[in-house]
Every structure is written in structure tokens, then in C-alpha cells.
C-alpha atoms as a PDB file:
ATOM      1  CA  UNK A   1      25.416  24.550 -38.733  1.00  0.00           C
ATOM      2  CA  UNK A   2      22.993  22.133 -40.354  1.00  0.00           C
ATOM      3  CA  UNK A   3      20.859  20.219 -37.652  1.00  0.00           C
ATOM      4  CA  UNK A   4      18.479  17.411 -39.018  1.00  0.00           C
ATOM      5  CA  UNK A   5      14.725  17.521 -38.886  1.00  0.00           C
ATOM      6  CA  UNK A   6      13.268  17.252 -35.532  1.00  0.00           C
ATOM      7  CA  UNK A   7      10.644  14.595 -35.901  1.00  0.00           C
ATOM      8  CA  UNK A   8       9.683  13.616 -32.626  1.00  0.00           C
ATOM      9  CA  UNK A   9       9.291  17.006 -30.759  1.00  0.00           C
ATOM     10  CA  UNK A  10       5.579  16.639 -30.091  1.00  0.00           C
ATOM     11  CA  UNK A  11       5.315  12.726 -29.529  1.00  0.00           C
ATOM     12  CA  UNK A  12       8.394  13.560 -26.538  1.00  0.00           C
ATOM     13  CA  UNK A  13       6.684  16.722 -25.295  1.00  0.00           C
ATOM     14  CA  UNK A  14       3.266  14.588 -25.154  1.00  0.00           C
ATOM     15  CA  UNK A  15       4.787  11.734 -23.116  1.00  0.00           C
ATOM     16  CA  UNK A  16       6.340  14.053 -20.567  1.00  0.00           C
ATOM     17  CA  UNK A  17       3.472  16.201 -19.790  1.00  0.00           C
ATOM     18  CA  UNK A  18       1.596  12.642 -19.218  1.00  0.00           C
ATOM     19  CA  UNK A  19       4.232  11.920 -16.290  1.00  0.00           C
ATOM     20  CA  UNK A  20       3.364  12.878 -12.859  1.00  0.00           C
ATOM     21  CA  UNK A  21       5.757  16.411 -11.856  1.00  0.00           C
ATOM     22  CA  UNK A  22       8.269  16.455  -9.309  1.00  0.00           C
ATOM     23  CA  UNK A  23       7.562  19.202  -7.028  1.00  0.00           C
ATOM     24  CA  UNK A  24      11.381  20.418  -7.369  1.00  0.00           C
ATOM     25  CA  UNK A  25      11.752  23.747  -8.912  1.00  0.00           C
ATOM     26  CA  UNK A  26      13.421  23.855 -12.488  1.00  0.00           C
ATOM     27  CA  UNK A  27      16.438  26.134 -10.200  1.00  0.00           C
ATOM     28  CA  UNK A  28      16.850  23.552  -7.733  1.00  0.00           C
ATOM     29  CA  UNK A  29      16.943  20.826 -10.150  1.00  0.00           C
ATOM     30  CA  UNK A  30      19.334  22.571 -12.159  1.00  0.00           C
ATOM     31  CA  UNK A  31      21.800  23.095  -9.504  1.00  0.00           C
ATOM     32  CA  UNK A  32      21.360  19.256  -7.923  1.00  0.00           C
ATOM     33  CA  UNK A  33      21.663  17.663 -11.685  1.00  0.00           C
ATOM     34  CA  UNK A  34      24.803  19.669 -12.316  1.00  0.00           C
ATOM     35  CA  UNK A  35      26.032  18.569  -8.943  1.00  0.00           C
ATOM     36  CA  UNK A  36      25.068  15.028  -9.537  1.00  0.00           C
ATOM     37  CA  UNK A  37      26.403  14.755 -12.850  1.00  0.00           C
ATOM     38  CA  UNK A  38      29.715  15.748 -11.383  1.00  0.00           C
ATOM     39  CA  UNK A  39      29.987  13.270  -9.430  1.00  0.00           C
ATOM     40  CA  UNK A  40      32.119  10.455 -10.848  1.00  0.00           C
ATOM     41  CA  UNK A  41      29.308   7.472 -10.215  1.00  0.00           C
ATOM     42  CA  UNK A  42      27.379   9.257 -12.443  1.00  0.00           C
ATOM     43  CA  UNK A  43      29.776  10.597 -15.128  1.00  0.00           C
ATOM     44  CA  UNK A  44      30.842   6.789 -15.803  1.00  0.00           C
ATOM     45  CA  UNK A  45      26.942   5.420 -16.097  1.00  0.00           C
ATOM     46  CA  UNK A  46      25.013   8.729 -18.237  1.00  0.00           C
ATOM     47  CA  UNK A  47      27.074  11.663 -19.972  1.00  0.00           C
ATOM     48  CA  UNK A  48      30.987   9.779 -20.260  1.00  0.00           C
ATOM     49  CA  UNK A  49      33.044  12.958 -18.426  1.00  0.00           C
ATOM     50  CA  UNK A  50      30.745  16.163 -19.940  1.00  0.00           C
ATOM     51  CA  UNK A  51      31.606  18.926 -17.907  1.00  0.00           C
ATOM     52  CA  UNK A  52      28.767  21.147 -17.058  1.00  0.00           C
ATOM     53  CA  UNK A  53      28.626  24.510 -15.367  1.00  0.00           C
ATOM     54  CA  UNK A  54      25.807  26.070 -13.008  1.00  0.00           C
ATOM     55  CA  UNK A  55      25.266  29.141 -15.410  1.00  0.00           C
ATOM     56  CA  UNK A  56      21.992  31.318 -16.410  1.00  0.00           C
ATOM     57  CA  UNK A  57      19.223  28.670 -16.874  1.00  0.00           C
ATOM     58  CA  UNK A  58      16.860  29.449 -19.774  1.00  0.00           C
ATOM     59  CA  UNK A  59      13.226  31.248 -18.865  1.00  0.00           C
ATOM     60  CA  UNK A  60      11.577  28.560 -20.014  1.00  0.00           C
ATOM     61  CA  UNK A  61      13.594  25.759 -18.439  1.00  0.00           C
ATOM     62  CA  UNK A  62      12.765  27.231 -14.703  1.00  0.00           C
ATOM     63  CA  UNK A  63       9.439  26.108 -15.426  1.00  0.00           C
ATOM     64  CA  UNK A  64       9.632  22.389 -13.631  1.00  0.00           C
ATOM     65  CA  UNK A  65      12.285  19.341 -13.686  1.00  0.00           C
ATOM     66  CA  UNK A  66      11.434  18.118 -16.674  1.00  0.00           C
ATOM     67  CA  UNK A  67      12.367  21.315 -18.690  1.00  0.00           C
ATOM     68  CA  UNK A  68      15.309  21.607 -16.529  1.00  0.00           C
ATOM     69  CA  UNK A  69      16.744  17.823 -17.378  1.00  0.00           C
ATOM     70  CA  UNK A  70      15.934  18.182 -21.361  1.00  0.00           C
ATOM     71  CA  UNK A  71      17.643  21.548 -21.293  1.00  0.00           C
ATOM     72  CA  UNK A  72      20.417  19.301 -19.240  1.00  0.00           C
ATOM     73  CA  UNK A  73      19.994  16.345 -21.473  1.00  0.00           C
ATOM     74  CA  UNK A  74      20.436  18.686 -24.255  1.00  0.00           C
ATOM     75  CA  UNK A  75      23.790  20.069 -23.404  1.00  0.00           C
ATOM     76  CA  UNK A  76      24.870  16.643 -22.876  1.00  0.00           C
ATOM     77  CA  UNK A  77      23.679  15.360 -26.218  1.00  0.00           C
ATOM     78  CA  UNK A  78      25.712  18.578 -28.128  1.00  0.00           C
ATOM     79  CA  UNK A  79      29.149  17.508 -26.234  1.00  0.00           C
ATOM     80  CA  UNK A  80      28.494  13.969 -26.297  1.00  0.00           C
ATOM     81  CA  UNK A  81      27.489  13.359 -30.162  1.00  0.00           C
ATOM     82  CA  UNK A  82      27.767  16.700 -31.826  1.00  0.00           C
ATOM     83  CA  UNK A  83      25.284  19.337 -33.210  1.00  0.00           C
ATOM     84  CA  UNK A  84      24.432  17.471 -36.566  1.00  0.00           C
ATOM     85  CA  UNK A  85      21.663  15.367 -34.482  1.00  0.00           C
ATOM     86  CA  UNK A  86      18.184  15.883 -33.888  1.00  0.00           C
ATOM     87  CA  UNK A  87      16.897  17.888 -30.428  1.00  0.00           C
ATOM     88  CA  UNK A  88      14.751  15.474 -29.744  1.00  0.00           C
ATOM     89  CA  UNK A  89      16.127  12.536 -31.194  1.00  0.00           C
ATOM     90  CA  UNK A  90      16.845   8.994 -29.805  1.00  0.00           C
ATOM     91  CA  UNK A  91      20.310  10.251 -28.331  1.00  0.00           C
ATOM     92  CA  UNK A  92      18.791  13.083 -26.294  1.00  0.00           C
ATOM     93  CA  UNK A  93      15.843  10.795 -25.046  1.00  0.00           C
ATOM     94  CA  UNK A  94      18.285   8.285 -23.860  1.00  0.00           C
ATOM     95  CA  UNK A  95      20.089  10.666 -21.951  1.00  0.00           C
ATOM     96  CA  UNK A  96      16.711  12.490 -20.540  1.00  0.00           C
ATOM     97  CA  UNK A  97      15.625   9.026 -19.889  1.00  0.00           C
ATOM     98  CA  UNK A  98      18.807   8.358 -17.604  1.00  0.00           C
ATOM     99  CA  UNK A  99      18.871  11.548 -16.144  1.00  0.00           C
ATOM    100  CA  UNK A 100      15.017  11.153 -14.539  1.00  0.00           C
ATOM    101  CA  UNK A 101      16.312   7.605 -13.626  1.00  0.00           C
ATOM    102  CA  UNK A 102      19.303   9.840 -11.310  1.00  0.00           C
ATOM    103  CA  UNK A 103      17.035  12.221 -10.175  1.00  0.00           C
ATOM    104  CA  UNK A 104      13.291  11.376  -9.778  1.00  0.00           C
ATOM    105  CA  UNK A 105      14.374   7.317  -9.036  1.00  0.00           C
ATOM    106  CA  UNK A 106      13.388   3.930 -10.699  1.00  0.00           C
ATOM    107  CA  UNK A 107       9.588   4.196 -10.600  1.00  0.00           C
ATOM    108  CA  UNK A 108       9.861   7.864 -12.532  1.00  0.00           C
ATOM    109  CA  UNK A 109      12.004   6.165 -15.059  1.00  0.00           C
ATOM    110  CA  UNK A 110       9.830   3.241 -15.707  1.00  0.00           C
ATOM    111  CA  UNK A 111       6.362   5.718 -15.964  1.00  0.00           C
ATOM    112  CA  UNK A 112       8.645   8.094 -18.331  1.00  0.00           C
ATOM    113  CA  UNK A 113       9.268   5.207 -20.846  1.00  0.00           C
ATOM    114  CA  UNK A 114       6.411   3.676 -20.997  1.00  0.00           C
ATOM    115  CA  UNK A 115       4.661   6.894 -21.961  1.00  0.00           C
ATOM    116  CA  UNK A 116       7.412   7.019 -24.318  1.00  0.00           C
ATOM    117  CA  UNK A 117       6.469   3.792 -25.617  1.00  0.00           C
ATOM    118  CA  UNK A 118       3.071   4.719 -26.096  1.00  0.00           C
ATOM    119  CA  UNK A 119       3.968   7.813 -27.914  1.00  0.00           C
ATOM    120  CA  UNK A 120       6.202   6.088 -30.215  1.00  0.00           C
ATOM    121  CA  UNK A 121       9.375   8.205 -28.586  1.00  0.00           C
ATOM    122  CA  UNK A 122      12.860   6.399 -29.821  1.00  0.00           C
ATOM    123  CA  UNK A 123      14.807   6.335 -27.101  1.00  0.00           C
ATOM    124  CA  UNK A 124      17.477   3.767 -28.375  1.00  0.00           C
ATOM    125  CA  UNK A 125      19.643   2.969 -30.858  1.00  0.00           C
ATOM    126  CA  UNK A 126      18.677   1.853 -33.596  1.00  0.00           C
ATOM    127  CA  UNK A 127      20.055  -1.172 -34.894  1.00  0.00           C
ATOM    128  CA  UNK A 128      22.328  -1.837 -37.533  1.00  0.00           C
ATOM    129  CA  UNK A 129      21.452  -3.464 -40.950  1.00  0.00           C
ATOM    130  CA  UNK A 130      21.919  -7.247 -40.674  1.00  0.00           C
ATOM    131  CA  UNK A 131      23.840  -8.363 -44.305  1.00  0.00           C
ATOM    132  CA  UNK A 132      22.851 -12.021 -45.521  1.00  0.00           C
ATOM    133  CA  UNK A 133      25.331 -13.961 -47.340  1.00  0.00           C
ATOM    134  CA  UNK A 134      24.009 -15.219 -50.421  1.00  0.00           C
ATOM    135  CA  UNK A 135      23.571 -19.421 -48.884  1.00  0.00           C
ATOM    136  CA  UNK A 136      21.307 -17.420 -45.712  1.00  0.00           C
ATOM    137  CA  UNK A 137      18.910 -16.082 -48.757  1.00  0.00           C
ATOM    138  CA  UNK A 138      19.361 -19.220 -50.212  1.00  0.00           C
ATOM    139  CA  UNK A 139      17.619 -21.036 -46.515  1.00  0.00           C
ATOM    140  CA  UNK A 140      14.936 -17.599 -46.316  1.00  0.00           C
ATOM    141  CA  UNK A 141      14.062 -18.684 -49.972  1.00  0.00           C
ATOM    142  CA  UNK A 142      13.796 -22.142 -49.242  1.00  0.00           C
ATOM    143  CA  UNK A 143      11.788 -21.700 -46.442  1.00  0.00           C
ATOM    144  CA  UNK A 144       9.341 -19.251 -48.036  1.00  0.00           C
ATOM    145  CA  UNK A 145       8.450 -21.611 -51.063  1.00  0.00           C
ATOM    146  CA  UNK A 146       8.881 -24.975 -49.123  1.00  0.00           C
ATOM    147  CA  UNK A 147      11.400 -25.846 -51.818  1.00  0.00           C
ATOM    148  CA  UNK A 148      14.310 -27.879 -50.673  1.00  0.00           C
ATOM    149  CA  UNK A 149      17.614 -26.628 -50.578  1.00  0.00           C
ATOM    150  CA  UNK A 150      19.558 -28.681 -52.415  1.00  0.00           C
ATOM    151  CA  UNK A 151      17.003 -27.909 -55.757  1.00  0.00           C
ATOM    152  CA  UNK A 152      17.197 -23.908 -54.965  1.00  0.00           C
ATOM    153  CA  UNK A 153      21.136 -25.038 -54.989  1.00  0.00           C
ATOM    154  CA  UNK A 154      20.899 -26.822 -58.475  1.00  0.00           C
ATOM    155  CA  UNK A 155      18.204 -24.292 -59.949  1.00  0.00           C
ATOM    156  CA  UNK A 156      21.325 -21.457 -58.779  1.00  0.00           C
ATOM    157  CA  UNK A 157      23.925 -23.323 -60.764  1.00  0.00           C
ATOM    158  CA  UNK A 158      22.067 -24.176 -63.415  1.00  0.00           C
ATOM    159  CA  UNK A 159      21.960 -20.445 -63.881  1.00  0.00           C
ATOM    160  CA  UNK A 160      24.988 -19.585 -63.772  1.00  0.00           C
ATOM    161  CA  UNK A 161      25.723 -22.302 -66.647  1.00  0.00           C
ATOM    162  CA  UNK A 162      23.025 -20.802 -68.521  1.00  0.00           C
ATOM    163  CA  UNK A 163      24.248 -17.473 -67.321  1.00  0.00           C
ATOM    164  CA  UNK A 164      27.605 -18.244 -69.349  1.00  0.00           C
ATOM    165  CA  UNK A 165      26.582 -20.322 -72.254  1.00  0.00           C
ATOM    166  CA  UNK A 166      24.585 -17.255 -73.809  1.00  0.00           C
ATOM    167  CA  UNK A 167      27.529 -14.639 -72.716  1.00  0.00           C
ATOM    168  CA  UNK A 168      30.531 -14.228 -74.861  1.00  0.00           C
ATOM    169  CA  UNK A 169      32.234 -17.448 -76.025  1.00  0.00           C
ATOM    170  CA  UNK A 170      35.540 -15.558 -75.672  1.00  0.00           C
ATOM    171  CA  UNK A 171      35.671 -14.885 -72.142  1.00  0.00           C
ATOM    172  CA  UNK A 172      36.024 -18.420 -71.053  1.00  0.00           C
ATOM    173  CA  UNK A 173      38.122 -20.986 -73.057  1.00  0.00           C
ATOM    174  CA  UNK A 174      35.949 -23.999 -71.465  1.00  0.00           C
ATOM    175  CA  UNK A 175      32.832 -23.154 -72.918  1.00  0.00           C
ATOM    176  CA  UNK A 176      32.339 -26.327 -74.455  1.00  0.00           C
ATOM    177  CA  UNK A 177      32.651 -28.596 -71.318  1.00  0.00           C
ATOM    178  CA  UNK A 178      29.201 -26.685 -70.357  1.00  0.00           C
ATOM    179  CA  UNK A 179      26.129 -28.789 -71.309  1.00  0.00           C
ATOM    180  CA  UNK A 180      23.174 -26.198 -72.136  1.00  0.00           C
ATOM    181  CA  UNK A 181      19.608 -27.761 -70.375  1.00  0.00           C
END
């Protein structure tokens, strides 16, 4: 199944190895995040009623906690927005983020963004496209050229006279009502 590029592997590897370790064992905090996850506080405020079962952990998960909750983070990202997104993308670091938040506390949380600030880590959505109607470019322009907006108005509909004058004299019967400048 196609997965899309993983662009941000290194920057979020970078900013967790700059956070101070838990001395938890990647077992341990296996077991407790499944547990915790379970509960129903939890489900609600991070992973929205994923299931998750205390199986074989990965070699190189056992390492620490922080392997252990982005191995857990991952799992949550598959059933929680699919395969088609990125490992390390801004939905798996908003889940890792939450899941240190649950298990290391508030002040692990707050070091763990901030280095994922200064790596350049995207951690949140992004945000949608904002679409301007055409009177909101009208204002932008306005405001850029210090022209007021009642000329930028006029200039407009003086185009769209001039706009019809040279088109085809057949598509509107009122062409001659329209005074050329």
C-alpha cells in the first residue's frame, strides 16, 4: 500500500533524543501505556476508542519510553487515520506528543514540544486554505497601493464595460447603452 514520503524522520528523531529519558524500561512502558490507553479517561482525550493489545514489542522499541510510545503512537496513527499517511508526520507527532503528556506528565510534554519547535517537527494540523471573495481582494488591493476603494471599484467596472464593448456585439443586445472611455 502506497505510504507518502516521510519527511520529518530525522528532525523528530533529533528532538527526542534532546529530551531528558525516563528511566522506565521500553517493557514496562509498553504494558502501562496499553493499560492507560484502555482506560476510558484516556480513550476520550488521545486515540478516540483504538483498541490495543499487550503483544510482542519490537527489538528496537524495548530500547527506552520513547521508542516504546512512537511504536504506540504509531499503531494509533494506522487505526486512527489510515496507512496512506506519513510515519512521522504531524498526525503521529500529535499523538506521541499526547501520549508523553499521559505518561511522563506536563513538564515532559512541554520540553518534548519545544524541542519539536526547534526542530521544525509539525505536530498539528495544518490549516485549511482561507478563500477571499473577490470585494476582500478588492480591500487587500486597496490597502497595498493606498488606493481608495471606491476608485479600485470604478477602475473594476470600467473593465468589465471595456471587457464587453470589444467582445462580440452579438452576445448582448444592449451594447449600445455602454459608453466606451
Amino acid at each position: 500500500m502506497y505510504r507518502p514520503r516521510d519527511n520529518q524522520r530525522a528532525r523528530v528523531w533529533r528532538a527526542i533524543d534532546s529530551c531528558p529519558k525516563t528511566p522506565l524500561s521500553g517493557q514496562d512502558a509498553f504494558v502501562l501505556a496499553v493499560r492507560t490507553i484502555q482506560s476510558k479517561r484516556v480513550q476520550r482525550a488521545c486515540v478516540a476508542g483504538t483498541s490495543l493489545s499487550i503483544g510482542k514489542l519490537p527489538k528496537w522499541a524495548k530500547k527506552n519510553t520513547h521508542n516504546t510510545l512512537m511504536y504506540v503512537a504509531w499503531i494509533i496513527t494506522n487505526r486512527r487515520y489510515g496507512m496512506r499517511v506519513q510515519r512521522h508526520g504531524w498526525e503521529c507527532c500529535s499523538i506521541y506528543l499526547e501520549l508523553v503528556r499521559i505518561m511522563e506528565g506536563q513538564p515532559a510534554h512541554d520540553a518534548l514540544k519545544g524541542a519539536f519547535k526547534r526542530e521544525r517537527v509539525k505536530f498539528r494540523k495544518p490549516r485549511a486554505k482561507k478563500h477571499y471573495t473577490d470585494e476582500d481582494k478588492l480591500i487587500f488591493r486597496s490597502k497595498l497601493t493606498k488606493i481608495p476603494v471606491e476608485i479600485l471599484r470604478a477602475q473594476k467596472w470600467l473593465d468589465e464595460i471595456a471587457g464587453k464593448v470589444a467582445g462580440d456585439k452579438d452576445e448582448d443586445p444592449n451594447i449600445s447603452n455602454y459608453v466606451p472611455f
